[in-house]
Structure formats: C-alpha cells, structure tokens
C-alpha atoms as a PDB file:
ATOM      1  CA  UNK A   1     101.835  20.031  58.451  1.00  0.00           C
ATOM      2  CA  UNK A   2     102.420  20.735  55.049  1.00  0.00           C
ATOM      3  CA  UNK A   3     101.278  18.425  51.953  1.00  0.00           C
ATOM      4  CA  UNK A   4     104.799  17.958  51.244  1.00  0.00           C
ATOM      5  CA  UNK A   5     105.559  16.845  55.045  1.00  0.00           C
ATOM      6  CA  UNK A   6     102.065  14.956  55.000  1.00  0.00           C
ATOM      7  CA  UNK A   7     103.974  13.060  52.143  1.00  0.00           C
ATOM      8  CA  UNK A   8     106.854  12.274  53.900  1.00  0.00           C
ATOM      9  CA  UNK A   9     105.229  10.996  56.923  1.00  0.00           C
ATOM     10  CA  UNK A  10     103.346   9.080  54.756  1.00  0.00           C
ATOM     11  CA  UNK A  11     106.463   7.781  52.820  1.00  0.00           C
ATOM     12  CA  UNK A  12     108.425   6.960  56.138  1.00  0.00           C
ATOM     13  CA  UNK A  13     105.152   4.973  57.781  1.00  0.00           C
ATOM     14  CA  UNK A  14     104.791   2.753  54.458  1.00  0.00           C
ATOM     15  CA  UNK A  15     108.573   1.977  54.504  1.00  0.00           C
ATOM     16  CA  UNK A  16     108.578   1.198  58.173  1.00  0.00           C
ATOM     17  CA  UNK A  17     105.451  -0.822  58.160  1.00  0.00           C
ATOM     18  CA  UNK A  18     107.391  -2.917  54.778  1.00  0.00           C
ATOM     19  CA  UNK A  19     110.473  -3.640  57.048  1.00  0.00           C
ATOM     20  CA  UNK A  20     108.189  -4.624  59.710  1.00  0.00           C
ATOM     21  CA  UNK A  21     106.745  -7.153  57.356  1.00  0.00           C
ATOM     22  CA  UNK A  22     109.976  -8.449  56.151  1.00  0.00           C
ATOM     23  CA  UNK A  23     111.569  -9.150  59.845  1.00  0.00           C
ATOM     24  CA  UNK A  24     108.416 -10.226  61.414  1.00  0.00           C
ATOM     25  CA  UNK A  25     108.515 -14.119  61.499  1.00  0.00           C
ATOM     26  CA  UNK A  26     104.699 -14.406  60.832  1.00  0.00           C
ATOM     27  CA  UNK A  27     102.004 -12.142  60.111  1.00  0.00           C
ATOM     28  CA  UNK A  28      98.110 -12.466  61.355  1.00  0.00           C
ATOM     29  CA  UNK A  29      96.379 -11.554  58.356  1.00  0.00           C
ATOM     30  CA  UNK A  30      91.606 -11.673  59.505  1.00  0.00           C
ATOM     31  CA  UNK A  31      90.747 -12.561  55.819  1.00  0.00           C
ATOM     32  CA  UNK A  32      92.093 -14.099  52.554  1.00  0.00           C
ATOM     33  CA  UNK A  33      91.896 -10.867  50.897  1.00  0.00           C
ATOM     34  CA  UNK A  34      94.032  -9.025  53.608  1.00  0.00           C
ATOM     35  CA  UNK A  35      96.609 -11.880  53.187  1.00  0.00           C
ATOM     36  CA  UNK A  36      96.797 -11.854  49.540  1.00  0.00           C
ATOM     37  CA  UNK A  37      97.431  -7.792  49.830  1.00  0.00           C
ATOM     38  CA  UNK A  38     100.211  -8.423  51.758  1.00  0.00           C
ATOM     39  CA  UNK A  39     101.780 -10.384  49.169  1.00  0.00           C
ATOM     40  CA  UNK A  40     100.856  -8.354  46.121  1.00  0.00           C
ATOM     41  CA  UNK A  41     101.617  -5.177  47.677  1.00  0.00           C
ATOM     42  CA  UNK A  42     104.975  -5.994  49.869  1.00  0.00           C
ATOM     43  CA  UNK A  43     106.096  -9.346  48.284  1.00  0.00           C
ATOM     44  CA  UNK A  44     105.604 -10.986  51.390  1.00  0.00           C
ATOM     45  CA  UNK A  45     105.486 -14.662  51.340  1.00  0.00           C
ATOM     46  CA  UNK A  46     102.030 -16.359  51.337  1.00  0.00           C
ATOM     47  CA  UNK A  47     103.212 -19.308  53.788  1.00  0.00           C
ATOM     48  CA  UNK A  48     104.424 -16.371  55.994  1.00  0.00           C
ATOM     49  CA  UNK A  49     100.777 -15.038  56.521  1.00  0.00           C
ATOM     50  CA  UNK A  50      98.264 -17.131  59.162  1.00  0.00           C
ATOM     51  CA  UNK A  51      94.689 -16.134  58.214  1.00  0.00           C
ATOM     52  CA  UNK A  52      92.907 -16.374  62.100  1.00  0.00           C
ATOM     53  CA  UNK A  53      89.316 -14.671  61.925  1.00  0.00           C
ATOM     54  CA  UNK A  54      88.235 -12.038  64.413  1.00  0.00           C
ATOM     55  CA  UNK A  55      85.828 -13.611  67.079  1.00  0.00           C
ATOM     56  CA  UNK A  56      83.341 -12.429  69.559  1.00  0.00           C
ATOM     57  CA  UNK A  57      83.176 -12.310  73.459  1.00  0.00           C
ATOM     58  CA  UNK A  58      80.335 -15.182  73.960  1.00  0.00           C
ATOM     59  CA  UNK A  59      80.781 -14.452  77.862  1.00  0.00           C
ATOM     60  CA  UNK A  60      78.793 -10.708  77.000  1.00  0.00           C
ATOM     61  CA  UNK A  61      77.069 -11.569  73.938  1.00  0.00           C
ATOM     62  CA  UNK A  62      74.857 -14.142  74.770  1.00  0.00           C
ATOM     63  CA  UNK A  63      71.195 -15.140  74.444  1.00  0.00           C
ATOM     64  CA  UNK A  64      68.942 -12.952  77.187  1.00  0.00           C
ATOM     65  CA  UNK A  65      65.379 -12.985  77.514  1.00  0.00           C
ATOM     66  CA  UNK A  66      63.743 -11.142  74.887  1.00  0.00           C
ATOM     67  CA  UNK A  67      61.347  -9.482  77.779  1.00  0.00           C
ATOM     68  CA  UNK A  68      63.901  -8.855  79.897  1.00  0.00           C
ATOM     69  CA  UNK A  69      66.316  -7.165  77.048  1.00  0.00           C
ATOM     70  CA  UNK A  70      63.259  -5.210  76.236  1.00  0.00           C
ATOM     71  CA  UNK A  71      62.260  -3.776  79.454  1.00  0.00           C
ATOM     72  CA  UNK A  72      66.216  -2.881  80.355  1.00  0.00           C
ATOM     73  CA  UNK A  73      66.025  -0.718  77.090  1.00  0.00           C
ATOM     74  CA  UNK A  74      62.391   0.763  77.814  1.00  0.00           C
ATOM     75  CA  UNK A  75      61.153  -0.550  74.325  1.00  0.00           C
ATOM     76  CA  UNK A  76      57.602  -1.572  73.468  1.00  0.00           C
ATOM     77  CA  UNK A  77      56.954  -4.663  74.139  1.00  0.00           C
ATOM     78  CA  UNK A  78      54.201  -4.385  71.519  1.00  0.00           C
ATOM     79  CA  UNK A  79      56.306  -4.260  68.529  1.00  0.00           C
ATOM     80  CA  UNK A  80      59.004  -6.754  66.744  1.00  0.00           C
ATOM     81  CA  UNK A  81      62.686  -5.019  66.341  1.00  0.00           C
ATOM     82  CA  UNK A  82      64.965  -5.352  63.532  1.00  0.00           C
ATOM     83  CA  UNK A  83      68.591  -4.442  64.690  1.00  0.00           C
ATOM     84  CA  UNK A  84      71.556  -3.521  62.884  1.00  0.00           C
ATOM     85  CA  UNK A  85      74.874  -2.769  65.101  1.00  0.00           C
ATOM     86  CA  UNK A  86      77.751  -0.867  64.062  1.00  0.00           C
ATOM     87  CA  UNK A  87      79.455   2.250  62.345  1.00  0.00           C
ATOM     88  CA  UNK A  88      77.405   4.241  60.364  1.00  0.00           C
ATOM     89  CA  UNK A  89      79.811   4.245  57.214  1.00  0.00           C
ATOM     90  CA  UNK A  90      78.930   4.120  53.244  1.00  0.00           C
ATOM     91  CA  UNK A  91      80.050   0.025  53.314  1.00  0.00           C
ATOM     92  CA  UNK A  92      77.447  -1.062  55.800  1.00  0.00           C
ATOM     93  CA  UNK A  93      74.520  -0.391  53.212  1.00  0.00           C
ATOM     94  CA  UNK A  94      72.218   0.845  56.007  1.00  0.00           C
ATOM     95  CA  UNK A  95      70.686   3.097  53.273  1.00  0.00           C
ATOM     96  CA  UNK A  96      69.132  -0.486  51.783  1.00  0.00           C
ATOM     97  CA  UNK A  97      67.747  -1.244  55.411  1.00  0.00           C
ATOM     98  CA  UNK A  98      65.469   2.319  55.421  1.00  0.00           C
ATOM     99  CA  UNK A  99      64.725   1.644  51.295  1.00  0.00           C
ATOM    100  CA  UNK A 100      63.633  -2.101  52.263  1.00  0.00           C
ATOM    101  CA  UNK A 101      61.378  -0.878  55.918  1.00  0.00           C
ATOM    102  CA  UNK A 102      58.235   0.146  53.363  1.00  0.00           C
ATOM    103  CA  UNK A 103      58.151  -3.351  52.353  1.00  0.00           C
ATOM    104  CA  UNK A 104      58.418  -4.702  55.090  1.00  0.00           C
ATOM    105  CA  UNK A 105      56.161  -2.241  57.293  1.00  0.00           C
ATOM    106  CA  UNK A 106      53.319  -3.495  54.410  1.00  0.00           C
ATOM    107  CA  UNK A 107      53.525  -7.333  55.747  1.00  0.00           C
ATOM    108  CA  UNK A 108      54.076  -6.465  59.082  1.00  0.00           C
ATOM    109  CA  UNK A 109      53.066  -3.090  60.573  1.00  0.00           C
ATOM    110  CA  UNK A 110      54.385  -3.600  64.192  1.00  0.00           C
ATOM    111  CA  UNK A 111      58.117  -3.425  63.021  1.00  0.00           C
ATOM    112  CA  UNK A 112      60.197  -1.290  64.709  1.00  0.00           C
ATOM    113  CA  UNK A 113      64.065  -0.719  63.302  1.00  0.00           C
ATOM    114  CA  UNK A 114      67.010  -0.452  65.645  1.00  0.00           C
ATOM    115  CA  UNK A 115      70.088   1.433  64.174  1.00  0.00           C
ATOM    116  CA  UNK A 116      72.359   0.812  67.212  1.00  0.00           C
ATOM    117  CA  UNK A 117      75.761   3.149  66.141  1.00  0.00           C
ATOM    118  CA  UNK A 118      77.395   6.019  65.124  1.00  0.00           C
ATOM    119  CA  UNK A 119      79.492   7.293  62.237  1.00  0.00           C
ATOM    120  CA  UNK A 120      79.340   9.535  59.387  1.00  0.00           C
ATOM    121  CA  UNK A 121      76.179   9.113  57.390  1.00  0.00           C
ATOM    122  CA  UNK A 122      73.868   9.205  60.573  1.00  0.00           C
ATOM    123  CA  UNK A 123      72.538  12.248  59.117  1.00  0.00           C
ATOM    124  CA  UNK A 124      71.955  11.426  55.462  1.00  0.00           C
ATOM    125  CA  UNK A 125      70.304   8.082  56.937  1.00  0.00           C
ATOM    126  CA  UNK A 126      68.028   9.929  59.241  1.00  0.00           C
ATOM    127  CA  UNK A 127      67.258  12.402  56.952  1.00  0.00           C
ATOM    128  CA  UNK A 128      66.196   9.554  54.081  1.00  0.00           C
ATOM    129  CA  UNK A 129      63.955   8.232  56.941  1.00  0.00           C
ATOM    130  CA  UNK A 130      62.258  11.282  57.512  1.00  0.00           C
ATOM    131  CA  UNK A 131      61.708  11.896  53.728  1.00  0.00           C
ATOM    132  CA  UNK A 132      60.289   8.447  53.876  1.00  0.00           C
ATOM    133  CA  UNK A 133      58.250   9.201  56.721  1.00  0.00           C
ATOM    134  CA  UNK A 134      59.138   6.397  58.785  1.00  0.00           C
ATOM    135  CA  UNK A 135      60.322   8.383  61.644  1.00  0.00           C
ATOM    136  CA  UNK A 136      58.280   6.289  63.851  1.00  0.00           C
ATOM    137  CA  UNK A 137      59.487   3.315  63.062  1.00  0.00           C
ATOM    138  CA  UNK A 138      63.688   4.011  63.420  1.00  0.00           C
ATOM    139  CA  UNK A 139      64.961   4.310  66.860  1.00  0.00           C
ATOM    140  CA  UNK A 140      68.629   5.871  65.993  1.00  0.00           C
ATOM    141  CA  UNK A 141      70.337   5.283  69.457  1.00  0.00           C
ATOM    142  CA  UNK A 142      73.871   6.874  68.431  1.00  0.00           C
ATOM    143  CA  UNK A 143      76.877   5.207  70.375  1.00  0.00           C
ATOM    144  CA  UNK A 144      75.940   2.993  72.962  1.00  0.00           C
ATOM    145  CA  UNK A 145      78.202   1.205  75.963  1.00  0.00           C
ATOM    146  CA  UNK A 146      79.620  -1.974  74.510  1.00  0.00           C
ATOM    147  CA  UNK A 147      77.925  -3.840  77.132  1.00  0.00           C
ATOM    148  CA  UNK A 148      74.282  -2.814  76.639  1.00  0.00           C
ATOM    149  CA  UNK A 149      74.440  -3.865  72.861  1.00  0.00           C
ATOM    150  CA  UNK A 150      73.654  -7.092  73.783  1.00  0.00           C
ATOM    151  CA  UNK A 151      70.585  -6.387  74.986  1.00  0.00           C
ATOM    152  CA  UNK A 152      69.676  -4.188  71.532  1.00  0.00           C
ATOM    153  CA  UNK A 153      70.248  -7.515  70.043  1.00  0.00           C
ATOM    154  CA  UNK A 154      68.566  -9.665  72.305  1.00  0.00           C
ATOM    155  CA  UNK A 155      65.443  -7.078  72.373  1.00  0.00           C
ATOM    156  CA  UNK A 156      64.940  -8.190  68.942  1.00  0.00           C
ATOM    157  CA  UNK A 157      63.448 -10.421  66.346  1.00  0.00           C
ATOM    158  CA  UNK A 158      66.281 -10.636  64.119  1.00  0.00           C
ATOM    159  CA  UNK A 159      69.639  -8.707  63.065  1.00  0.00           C
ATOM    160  CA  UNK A 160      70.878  -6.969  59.385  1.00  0.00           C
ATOM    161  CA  UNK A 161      73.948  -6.944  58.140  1.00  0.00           C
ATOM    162  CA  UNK A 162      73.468  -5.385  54.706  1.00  0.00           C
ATOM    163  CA  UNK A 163      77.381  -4.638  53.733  1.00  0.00           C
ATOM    164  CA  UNK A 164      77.829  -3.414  49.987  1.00  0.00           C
ATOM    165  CA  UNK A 165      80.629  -4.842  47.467  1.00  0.00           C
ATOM    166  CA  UNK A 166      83.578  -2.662  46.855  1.00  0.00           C
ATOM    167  CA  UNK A 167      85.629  -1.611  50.097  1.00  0.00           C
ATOM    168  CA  UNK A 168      84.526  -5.108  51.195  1.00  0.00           C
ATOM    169  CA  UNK A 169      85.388  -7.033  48.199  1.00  0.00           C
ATOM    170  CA  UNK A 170      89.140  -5.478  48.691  1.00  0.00           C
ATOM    171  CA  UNK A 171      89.479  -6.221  52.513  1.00  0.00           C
ATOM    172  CA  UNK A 172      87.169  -9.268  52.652  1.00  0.00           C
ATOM    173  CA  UNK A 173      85.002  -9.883  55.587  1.00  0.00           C
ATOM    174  CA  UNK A 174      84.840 -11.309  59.155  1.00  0.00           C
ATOM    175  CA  UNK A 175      82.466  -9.360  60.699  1.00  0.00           C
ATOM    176  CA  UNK A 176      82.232  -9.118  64.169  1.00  0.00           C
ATOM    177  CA  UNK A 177      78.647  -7.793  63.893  1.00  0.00           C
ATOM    178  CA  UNK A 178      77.562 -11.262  62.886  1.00  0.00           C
ATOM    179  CA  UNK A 179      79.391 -12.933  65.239  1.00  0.00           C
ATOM    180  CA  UNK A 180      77.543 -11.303  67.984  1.00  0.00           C
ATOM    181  CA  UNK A 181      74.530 -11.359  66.548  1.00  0.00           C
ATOM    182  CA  UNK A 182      74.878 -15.216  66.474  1.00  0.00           C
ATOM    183  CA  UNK A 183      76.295 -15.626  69.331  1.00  0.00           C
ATOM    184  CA  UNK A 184      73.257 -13.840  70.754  1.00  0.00           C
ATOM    185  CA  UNK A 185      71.080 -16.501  69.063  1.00  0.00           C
ATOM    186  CA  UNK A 186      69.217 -14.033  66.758  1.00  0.00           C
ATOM    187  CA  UNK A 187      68.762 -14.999  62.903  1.00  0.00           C
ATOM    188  CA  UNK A 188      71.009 -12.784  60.668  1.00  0.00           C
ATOM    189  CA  UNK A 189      69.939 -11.702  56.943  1.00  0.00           C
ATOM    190  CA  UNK A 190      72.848 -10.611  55.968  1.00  0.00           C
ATOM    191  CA  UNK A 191      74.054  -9.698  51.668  1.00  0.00           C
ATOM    192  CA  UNK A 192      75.817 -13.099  50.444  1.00  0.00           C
ATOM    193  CA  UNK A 193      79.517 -11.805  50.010  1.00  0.00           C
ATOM    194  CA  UNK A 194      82.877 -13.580  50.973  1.00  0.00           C
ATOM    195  CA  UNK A 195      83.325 -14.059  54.777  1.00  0.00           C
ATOM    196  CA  UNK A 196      79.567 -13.280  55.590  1.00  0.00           C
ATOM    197  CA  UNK A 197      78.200 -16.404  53.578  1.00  0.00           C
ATOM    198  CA  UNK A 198      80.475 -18.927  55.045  1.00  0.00           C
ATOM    199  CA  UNK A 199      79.827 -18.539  58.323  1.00  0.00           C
ATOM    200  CA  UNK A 200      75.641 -17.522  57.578  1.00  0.00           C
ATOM    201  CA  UNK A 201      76.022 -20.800  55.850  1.00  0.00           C
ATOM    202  CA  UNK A 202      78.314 -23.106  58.527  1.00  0.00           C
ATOM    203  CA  UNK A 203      76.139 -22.001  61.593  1.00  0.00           C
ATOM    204  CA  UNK A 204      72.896 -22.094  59.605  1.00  0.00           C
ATOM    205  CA  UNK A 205      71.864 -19.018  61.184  1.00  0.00           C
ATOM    206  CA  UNK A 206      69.819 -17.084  58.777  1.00  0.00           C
ATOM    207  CA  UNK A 207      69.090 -15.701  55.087  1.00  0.00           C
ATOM    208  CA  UNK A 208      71.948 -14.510  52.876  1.00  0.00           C
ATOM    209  CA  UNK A 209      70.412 -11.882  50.653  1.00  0.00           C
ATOM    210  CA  UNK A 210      71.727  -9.702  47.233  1.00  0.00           C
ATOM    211  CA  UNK A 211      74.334  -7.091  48.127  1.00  0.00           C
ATOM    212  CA  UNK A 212      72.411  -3.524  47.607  1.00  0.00           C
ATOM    213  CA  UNK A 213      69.174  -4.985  46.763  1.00  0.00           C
ATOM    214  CA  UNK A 214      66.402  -3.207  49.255  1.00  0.00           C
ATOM    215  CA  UNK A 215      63.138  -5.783  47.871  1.00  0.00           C
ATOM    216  CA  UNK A 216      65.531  -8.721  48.198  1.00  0.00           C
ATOM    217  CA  UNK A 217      66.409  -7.604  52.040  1.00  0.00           C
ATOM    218  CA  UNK A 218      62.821  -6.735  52.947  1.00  0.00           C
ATOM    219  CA  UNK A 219      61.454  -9.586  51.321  1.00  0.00           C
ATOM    220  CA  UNK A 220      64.190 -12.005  53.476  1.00  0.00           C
ATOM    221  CA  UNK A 221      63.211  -9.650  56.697  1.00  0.00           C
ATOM    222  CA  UNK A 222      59.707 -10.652  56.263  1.00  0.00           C
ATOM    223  CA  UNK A 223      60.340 -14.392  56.208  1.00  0.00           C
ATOM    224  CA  UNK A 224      61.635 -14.447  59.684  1.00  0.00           C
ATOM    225  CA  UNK A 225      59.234 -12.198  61.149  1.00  0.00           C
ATOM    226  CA  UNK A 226      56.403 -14.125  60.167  1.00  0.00           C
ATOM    227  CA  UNK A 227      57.593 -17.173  59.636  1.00  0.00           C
ATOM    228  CA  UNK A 228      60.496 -17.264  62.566  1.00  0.00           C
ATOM    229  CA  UNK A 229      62.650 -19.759  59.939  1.00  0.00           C
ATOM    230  CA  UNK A 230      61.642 -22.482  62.117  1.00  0.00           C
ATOM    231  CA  UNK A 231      64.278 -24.873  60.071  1.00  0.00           C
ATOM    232  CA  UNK A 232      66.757 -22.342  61.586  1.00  0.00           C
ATOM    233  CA  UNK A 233      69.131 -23.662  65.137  1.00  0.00           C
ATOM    234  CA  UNK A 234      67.627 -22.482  68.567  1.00  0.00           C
ATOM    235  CA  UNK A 235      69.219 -19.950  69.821  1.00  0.00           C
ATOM    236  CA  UNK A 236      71.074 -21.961  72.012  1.00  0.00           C
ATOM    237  CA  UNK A 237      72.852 -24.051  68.874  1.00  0.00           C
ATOM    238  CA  UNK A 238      73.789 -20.656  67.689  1.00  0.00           C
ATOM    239  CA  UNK A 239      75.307 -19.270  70.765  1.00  0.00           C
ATOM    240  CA  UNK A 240      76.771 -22.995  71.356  1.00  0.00           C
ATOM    241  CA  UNK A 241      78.461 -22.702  67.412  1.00  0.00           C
ATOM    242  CA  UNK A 242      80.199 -19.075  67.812  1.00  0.00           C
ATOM    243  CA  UNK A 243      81.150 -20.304  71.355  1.00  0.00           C
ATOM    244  CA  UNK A 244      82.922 -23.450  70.175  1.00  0.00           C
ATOM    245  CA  UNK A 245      84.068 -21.856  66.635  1.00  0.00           C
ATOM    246  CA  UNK A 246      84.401 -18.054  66.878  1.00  0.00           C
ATOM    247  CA  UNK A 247      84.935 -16.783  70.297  1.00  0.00           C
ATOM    248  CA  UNK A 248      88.242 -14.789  71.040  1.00  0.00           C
ATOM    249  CA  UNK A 249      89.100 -17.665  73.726  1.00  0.00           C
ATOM    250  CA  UNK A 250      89.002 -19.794  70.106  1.00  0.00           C
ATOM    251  CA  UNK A 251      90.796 -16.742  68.501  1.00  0.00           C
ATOM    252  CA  UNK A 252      93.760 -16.697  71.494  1.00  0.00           C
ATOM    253  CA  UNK A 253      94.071 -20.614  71.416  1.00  0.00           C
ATOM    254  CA  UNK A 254      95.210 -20.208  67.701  1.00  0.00           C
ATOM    255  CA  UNK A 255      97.285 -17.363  68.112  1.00  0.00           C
ATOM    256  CA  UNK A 256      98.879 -19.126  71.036  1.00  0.00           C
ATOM    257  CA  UNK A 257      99.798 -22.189  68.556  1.00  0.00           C
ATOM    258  CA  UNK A 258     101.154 -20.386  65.891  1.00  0.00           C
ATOM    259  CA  UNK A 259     103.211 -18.779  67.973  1.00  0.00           C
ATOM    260  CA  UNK A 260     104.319 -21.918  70.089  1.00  0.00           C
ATOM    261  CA  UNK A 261     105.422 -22.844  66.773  1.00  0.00           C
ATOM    262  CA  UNK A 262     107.135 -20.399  65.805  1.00  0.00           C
ATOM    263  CA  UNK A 263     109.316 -20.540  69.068  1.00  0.00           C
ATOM    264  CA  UNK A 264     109.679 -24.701  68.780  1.00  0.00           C
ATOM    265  CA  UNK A 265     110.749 -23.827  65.169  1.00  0.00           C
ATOM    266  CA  UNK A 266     107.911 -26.374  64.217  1.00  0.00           C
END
C-alpha cells in the first residue's frame, strides 16, 4: 500500500471503530484512563463506559513449591531469583532492573535475575548487561509456554514490575504481570503509578518503589531478599486475595452482570 491508501485505511478503521462506539449499548473500558479517552476522543458518554479490570487465571498461576519450580526449570538451587515476566518493550523499564542488579549483587551476591519474555529491546537490554558485566547473573529465557511461567515465578524470591510514566500514564494500568505474580504468592516491588499501587496496596503484597529510579528499586529488592517482608501476607493470603478479587472467573461474573442488565433494561 501506498501512504495515501495507508491513510485511508486508517481513516475508514477510526470512523468504523466511532460508529461502533456510538451503537454499542455499553463499552468495557480495563482502566479509568482508557474510559476517560473514550469520552474525550469520541464523545462517548461516561455512564456508557463499565471500567472491569483484567484478571488472572488463579487455576495456573498459583503458589508451587519453590524446590520443585526450581528443579522443573534446571535452576540452581544455590541462588535467590528475581523475576520479571513480560514483553520486552521501552514502558516496562527493564533497563532500571539491570542499572539497580549492582546494588543489589553488593548486599546479596547469590542473586540471580530472571527476564522471562520477548520483545524489542532484548538486545539493547542484553547488551547493557554485558557492558555491565553481569552476564552471569541474567538468565534471558526469550518466549516461554504460558504454562511454564508459573514456575519462573514460583522458582523465585520475589517479582519486578518496574513500568515507566508516559505510555502508562495515558492508558493507565492493570497489569496482568502483577496479578500473577500475586496470585503466585511472590512479593512484588513494583514503581508506585495508578493501577499498580492500588492493588500493591489492597493485597499488601509488596514494596511500591519510584518510577525510573534504579537505587530506589535495588534498594526495595534488597529488603525482601534479606529481610523476606515478614509483615507481608503468606503466600497463601495472596493467592487467596487475586482468587477472590482478580481472577477472570471474578472478571466473567461482572461482565455477565452488566450485561444481564443491559438485557433486563436495569
């Protein structure tokens, strides 16, 4: 195609998707952001958008034995992991994980960094941790089957979640990343922006940290690895929480309302 027909397509989605707005009788908007974009950019009606979270399958992402996670994988069982899961994209802020492992390395050398994904800056990130030379201490597993991630998670001591402002901010948040990692009973430090604090804060399941701030992230990482945040639910509570708050059986049951009312004109 041609720019000019690249511009038409383009013209004839964004009209299509407005009229799809305007007849639907409700829209499922994930975050507060999404729904407020909606009626900025397309004049839809605020009332007319249902803000229902994304959720987590808490039948595959639940809490395994560490040792048994561990030996599935053919990890070490000598060293402590730090996991992050998902696409390797410019909003995750993985960059501020390999800036931060130095720090943490110092306090406690038998650390060991999952980076459990794939994406576009997989080579700029394992380039920066070669520079660093910390090669030994990233295990960059690429794209993994869904249902082996739970055991990355449950292999290790904690989970990241270092997203950066910007894209973010626009969107908002509701991460499935943290979900699981709760769900999987692991403590999450995780950058304190909209729709990651809330639910950090609500299940009580880890550290919020400054967005693109590699000491404040290390320092946080630390914490749990030495201290294991003792004030912080069992692993258990955590699974229990996402089970009973965020699971897509709690995601469906909502979905399932709003539309009952929608058809009982209620």
């Amino acid at each position: 195609l041609n720019p000019n027909s690249i511009s038409l397509v383009v013209r004839i989605a964004v009209f299509v998707e407005r009229v799809n707005y305007v007849l639907a009788a409700a829209i499922i908007a994930v975050t507060l952001e999404i729904k407020y974009g909606l009626a900025t950019d397309y004049g839809i009606p605020e009332n007319k958008v249902t803000i229902i979270e994304n959720g987590v399958n808490s039948d595959i992402f639940r809490p395994i034995d560490k040792r048994e996670a561990i030996t599935k994988l053919g990890l070490d069982q000598t060293y402590s992991y730090v996991c992050f899961v998902g696409g390797l994209a410019p909003w995750h802020g993985v960059e501020y994980l390999i800036e931060a492992a130095p720090l943490v390395l110092k306090e406690v050398p038998n650390t060991k960094f999952l980076i459990v994904g794939d994406g576009p800056m997989k080579a700029k990130l394992m380039k920066r941790v070669n520079d660093l030379e910390l090669s030994d201490y990233f295990i960059f597993t690429g794209r993994v089957p869904h249902v082996d991630v739970p055991y990355y998670i449950n292999s290790s001591a904690l989970c990241v979640a270092p997203f950066i402002p910007g894209r973010n901010l626009k969107t908002g948040l509701s991460p499935l990343k943290i979900y699981e990692y709760l769900a999987c009973g692991k403590p999450v430090v995780a950058s304190d922006l909209p729709g990651i604090k809330e639910i950090v804060t609500q299940s009580g399941g880890g550290v919020l940290v400054k967005s693109r701030n590699a000491e404040d992230l290390g320092r946080a990482i630390v914490r749990i690895l030495m201290t294991d945040l003792n004030n912080v639910p069992t692993p258990h509570e955590l699974s229990k929480y996402i089970s009973e708050h965020h699971s897509w059986a709690k995601v469906a049951k909502k979905t399932e309302n709003l539309l009952t009312g929608i058809v009982t004109g209620q």
